[in-house]
PDB file of N, CA and C in Angstrom:
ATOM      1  N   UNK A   1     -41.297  50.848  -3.294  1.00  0.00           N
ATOM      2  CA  UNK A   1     -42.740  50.736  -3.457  1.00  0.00           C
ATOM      3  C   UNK A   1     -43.128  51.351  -4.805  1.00  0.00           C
ATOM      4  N   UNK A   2     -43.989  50.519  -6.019  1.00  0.00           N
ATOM      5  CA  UNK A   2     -44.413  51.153  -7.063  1.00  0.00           C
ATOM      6  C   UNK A   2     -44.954  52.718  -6.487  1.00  0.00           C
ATOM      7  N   UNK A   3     -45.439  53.219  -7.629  1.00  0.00           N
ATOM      8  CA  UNK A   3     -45.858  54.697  -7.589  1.00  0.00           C
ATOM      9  C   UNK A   3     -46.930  54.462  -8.026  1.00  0.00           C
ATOM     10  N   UNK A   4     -47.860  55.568  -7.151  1.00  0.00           N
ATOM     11  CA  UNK A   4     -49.371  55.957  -7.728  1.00  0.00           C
ATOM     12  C   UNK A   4     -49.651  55.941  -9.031  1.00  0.00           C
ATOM     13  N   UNK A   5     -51.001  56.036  -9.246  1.00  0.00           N
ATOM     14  CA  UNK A   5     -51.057  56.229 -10.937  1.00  0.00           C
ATOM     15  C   UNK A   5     -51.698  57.506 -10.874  1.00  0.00           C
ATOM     16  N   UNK A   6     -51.994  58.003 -10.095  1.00  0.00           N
ATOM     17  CA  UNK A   6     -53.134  59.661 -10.387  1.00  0.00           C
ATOM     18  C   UNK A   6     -54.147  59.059 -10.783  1.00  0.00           C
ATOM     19  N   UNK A   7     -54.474  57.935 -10.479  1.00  0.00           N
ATOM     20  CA  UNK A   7     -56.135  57.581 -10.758  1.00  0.00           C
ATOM     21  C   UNK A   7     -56.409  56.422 -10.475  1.00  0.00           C
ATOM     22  N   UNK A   8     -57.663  55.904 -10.029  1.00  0.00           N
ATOM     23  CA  UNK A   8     -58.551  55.066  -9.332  1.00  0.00           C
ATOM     24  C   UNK A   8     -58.867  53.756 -10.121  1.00  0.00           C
ATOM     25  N   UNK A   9     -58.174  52.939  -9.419  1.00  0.00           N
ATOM     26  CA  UNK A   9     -58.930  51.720 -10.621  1.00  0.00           C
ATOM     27  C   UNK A   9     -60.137  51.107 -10.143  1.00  0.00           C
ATOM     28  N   UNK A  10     -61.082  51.598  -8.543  1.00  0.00           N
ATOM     29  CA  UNK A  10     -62.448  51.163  -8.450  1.00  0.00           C
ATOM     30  C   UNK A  10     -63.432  50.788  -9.434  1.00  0.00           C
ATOM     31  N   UNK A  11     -63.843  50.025  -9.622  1.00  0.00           N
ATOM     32  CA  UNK A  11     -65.585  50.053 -10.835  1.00  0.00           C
ATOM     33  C   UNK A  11     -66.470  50.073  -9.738  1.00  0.00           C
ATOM     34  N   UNK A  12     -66.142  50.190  -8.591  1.00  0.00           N
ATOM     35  CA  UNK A  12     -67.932  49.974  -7.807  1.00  0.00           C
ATOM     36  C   UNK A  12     -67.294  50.853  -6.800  1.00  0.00           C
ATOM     37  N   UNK A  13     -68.113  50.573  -5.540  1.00  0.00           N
ATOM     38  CA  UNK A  13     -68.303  51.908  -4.677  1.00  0.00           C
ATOM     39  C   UNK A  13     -66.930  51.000  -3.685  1.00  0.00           C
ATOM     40  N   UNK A  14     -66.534  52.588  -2.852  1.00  0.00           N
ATOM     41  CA  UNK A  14     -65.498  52.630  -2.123  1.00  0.00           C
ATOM     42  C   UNK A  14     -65.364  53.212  -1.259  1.00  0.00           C
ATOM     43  N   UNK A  15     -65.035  52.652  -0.230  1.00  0.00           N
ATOM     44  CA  UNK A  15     -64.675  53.939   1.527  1.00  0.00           C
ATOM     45  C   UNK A  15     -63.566  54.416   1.345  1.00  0.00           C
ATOM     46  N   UNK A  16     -62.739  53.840   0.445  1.00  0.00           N
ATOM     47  CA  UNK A  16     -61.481  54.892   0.457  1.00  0.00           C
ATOM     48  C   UNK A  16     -61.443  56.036  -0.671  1.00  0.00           C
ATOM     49  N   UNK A  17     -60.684  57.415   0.437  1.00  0.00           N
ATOM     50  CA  UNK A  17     -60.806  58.205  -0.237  1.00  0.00           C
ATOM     51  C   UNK A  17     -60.350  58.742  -1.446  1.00  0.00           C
ATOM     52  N   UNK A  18     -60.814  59.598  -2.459  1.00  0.00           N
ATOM     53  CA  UNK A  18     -60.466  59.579  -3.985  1.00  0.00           C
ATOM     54  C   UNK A  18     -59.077  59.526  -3.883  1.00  0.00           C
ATOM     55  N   UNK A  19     -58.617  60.566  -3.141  1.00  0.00           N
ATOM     56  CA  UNK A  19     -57.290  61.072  -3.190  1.00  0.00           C
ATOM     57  C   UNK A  19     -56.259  60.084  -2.945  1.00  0.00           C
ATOM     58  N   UNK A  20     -56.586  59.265  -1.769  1.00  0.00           N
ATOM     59  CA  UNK A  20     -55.965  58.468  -1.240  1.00  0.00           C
ATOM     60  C   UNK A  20     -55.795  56.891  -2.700  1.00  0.00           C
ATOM     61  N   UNK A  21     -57.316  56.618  -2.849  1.00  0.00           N
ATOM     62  CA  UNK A  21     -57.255  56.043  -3.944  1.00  0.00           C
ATOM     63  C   UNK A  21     -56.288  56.419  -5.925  1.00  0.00           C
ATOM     64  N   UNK A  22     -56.052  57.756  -5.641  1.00  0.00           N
ATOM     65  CA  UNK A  22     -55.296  57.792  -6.946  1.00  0.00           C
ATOM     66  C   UNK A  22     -53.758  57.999  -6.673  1.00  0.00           C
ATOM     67  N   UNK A  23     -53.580  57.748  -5.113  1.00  0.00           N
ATOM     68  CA  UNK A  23     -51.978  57.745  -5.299  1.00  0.00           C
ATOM     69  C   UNK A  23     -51.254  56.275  -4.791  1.00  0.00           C
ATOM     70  N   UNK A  24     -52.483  55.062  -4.400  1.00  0.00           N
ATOM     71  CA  UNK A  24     -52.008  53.808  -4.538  1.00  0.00           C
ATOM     72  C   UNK A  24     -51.674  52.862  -5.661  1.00  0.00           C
ATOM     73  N   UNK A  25     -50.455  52.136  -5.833  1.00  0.00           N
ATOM     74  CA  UNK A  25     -50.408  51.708  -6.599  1.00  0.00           C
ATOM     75  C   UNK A  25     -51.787  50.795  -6.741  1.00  0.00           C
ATOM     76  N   UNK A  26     -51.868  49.969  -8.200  1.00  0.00           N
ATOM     77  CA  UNK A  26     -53.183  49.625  -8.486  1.00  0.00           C
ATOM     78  C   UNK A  26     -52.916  48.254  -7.935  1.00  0.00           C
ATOM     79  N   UNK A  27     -51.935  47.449  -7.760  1.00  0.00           N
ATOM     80  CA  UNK A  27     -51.777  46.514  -6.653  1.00  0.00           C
ATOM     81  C   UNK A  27     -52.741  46.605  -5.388  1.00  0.00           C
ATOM     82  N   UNK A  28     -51.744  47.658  -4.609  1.00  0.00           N
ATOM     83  CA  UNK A  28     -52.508  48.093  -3.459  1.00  0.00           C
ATOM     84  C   UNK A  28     -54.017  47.553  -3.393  1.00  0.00           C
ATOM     85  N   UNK A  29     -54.312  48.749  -4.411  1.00  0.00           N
ATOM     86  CA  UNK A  29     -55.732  48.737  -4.823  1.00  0.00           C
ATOM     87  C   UNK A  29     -56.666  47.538  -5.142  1.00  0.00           C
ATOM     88  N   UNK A  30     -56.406  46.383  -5.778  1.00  0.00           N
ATOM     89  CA  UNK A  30     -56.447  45.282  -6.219  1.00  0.00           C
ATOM     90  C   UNK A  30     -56.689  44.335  -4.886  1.00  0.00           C
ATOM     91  N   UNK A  31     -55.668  44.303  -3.806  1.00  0.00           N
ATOM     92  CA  UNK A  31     -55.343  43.847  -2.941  1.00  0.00           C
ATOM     93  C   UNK A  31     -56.514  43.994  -1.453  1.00  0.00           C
ATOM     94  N   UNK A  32     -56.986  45.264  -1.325  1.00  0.00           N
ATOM     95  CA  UNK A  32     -57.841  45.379  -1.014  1.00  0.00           C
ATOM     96  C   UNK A  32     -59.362  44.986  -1.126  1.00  0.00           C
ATOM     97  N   UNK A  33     -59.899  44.236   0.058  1.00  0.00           N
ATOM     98  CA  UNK A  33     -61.543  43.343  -0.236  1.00  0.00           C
ATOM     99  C   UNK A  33     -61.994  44.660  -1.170  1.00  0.00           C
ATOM    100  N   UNK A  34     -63.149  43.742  -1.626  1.00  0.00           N
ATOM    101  CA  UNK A  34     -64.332  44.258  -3.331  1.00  0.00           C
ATOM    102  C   UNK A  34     -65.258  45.276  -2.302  1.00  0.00           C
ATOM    103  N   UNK A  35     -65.625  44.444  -0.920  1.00  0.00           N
ATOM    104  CA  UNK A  35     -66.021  45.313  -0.239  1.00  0.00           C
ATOM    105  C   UNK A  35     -65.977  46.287   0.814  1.00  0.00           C
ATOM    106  N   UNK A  36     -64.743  46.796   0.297  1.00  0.00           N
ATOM    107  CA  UNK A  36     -63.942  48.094   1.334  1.00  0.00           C
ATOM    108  C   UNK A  36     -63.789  48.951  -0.409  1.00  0.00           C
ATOM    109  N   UNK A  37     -63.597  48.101  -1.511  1.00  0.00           N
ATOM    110  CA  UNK A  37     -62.853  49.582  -2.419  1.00  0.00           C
ATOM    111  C   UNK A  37     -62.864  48.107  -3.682  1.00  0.00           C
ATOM    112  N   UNK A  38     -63.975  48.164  -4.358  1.00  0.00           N
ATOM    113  CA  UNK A  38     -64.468  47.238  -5.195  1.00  0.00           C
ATOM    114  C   UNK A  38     -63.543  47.237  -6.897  1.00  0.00           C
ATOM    115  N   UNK A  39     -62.650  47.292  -6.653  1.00  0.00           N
ATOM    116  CA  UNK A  39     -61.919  47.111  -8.484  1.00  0.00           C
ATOM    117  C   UNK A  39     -62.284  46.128  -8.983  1.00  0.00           C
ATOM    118  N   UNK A  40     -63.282  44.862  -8.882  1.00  0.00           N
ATOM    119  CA  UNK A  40     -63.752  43.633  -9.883  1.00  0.00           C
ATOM    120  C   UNK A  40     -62.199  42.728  -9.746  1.00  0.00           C
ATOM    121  N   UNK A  41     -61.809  42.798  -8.787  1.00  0.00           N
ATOM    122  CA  UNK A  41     -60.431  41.848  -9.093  1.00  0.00           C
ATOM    123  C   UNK A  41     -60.736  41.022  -8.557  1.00  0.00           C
ATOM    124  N   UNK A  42     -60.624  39.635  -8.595  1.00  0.00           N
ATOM    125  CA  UNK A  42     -60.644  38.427  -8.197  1.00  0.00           C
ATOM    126  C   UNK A  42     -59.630  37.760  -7.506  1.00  0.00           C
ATOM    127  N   UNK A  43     -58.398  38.380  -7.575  1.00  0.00           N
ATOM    128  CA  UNK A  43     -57.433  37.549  -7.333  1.00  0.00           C
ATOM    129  C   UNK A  43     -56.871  36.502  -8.045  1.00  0.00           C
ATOM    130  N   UNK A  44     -57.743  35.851  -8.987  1.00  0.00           N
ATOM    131  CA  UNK A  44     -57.283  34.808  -9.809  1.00  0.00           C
ATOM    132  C   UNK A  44     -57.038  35.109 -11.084  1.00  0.00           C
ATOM    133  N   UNK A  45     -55.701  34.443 -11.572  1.00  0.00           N
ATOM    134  CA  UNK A  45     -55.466  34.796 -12.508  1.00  0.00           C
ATOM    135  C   UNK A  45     -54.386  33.684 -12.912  1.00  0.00           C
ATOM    136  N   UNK A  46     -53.798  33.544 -14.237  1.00  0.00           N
ATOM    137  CA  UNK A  46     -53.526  32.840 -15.089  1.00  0.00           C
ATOM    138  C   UNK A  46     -51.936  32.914 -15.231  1.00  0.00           C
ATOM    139  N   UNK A  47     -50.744  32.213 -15.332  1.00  0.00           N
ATOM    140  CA  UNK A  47     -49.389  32.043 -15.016  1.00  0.00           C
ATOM    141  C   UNK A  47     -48.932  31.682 -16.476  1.00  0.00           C
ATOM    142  N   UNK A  48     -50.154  31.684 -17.168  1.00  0.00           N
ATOM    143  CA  UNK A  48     -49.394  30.611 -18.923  1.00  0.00           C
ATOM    144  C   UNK A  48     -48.684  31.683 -19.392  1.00  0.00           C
ATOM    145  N   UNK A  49     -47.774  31.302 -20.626  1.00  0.00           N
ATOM    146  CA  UNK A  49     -46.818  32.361 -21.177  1.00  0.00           C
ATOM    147  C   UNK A  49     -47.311  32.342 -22.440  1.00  0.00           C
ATOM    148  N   UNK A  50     -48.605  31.469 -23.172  1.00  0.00           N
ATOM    149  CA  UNK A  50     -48.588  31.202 -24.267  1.00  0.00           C
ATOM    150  C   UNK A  50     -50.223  30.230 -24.388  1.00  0.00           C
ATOM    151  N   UNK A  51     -50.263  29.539 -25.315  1.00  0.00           N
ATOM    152  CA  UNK A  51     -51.515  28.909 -25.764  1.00  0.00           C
ATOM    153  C   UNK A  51     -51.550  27.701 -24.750  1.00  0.00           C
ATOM    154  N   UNK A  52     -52.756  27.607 -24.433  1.00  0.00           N
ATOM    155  CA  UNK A  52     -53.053  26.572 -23.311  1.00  0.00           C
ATOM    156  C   UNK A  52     -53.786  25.877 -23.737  1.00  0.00           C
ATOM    157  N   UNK A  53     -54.112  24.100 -23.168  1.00  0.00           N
ATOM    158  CA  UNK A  53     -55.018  23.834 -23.046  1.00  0.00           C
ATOM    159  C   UNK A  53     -55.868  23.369 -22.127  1.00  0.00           C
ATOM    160  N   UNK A  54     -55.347  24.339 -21.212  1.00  0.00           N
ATOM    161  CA  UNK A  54     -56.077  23.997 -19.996  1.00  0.00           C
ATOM    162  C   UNK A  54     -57.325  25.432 -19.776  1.00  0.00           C
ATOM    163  N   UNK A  55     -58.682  24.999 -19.501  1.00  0.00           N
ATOM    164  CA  UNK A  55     -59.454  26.173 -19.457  1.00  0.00           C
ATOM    165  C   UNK A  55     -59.208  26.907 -19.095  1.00  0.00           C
ATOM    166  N   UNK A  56     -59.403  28.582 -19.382  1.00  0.00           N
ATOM    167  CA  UNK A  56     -59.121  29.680 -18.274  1.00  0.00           C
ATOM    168  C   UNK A  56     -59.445  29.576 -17.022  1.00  0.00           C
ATOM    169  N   UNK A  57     -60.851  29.480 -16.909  1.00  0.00           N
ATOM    170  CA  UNK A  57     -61.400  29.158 -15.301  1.00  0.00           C
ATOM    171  C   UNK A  57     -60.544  28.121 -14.419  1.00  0.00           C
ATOM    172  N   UNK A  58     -59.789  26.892 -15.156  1.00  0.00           N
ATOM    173  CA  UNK A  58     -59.240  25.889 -14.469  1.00  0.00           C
ATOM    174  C   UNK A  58     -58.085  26.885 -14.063  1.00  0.00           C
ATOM    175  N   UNK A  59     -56.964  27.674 -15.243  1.00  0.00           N
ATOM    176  CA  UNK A  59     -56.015  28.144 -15.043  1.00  0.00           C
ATOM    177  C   UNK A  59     -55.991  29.130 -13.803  1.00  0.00           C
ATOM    178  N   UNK A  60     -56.791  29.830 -13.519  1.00  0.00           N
ATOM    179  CA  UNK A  60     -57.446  31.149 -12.858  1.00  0.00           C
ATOM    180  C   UNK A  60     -57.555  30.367 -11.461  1.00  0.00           C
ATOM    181  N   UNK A  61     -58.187  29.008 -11.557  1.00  0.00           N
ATOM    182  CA  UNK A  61     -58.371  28.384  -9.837  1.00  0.00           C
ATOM    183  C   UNK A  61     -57.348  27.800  -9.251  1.00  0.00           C
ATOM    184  N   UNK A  62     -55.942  27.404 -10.123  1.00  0.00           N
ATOM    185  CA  UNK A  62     -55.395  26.793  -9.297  1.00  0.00           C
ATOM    186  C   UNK A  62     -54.223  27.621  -8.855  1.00  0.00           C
ATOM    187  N   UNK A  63     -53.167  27.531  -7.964  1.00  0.00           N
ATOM    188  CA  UNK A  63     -51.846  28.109  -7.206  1.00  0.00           C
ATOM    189  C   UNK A  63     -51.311  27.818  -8.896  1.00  0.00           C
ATOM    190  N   UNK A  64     -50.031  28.926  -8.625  1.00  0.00           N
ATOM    191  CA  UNK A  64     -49.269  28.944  -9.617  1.00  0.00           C
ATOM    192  C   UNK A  64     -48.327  27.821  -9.631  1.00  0.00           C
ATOM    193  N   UNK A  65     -47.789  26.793  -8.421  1.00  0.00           N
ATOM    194  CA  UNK A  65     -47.023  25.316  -8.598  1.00  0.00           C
ATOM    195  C   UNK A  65     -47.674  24.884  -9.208  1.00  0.00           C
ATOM    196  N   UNK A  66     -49.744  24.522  -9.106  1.00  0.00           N
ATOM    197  CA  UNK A  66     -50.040  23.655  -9.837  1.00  0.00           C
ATOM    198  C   UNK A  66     -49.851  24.138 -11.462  1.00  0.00           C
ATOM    199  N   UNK A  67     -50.058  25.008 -11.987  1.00  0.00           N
ATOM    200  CA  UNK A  67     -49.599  25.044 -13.299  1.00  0.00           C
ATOM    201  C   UNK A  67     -48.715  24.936 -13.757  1.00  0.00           C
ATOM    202  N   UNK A  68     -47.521  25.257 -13.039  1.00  0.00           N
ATOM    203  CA  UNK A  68     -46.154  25.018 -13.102  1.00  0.00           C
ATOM    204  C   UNK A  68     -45.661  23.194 -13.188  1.00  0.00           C
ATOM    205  N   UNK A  69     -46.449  22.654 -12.896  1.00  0.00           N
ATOM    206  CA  UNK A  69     -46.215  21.267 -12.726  1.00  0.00           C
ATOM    207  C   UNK A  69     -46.027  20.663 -14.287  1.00  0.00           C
ATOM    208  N   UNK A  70     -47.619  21.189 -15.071  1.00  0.00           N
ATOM    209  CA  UNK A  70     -48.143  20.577 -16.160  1.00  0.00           C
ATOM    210  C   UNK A  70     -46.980  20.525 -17.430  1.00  0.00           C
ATOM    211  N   UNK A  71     -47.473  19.549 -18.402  1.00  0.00           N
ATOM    212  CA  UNK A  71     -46.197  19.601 -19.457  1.00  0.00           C
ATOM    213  C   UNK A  71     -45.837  20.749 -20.013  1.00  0.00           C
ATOM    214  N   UNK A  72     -45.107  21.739 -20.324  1.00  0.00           N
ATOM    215  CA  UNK A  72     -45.109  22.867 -21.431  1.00  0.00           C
ATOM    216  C   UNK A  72     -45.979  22.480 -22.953  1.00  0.00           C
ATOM    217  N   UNK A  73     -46.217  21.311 -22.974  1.00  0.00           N
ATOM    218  CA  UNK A  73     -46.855  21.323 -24.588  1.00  0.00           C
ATOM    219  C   UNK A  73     -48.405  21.444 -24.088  1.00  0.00           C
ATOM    220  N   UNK A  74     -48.537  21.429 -22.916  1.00  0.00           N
ATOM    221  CA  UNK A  74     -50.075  21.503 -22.736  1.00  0.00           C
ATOM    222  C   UNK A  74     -50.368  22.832 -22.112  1.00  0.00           C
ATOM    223  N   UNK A  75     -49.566  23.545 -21.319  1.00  0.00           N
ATOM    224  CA  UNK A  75     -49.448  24.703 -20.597  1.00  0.00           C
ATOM    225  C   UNK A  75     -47.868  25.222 -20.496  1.00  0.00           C
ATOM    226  N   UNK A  76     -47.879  26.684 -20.952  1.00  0.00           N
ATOM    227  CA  UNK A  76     -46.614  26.571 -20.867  1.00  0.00           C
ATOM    228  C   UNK A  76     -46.553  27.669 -20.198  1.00  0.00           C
ATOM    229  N   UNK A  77     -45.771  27.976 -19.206  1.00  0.00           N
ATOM    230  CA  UNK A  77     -45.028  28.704 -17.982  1.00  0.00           C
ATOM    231  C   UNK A  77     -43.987  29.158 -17.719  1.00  0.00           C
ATOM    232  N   UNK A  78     -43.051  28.539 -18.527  1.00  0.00           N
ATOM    233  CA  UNK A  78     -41.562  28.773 -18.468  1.00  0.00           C
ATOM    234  C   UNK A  78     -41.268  30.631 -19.540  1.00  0.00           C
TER     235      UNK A  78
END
């Protein structure tokens, strides 16, 4: 299991406690609903290794197969 960081990656309010919050990894933390222990994480996020031309927002919405599918000269992943 990663290791704590000694500190909180919340930006908004949280039921979990400080302590408890600075010895989860920031996964953990991440992983947890916005509204139990709010870090601004979305969950979505982007698989490219390099210059895209596929929008961020598109990149960010789809599963990582679907990007994985696309040509490398248009998205690249590998």
């Amino acid at each position: 299991m990663p290791q704590g960081t000694d500190q909180s990656h919340a930006v908004g309010s949280s039921i979990v406690p400080q302590k408890l919050q600075e010895k989860l990894p920031q996964s953990v933390e991440e992983a947890v609903p916005n509204a139990i222990h709010d870090t601004g994480a979305t969950g979505a996020q982007s698989h490219a290794t390099g210059d895209s031309a596929v929008p961020q927002v598109a990149q960010e919405a789809v599963p990582k197969k679907a990007e994985e599918v696309l040509p490398e000269k248009v998205h690249p992943t590998a």
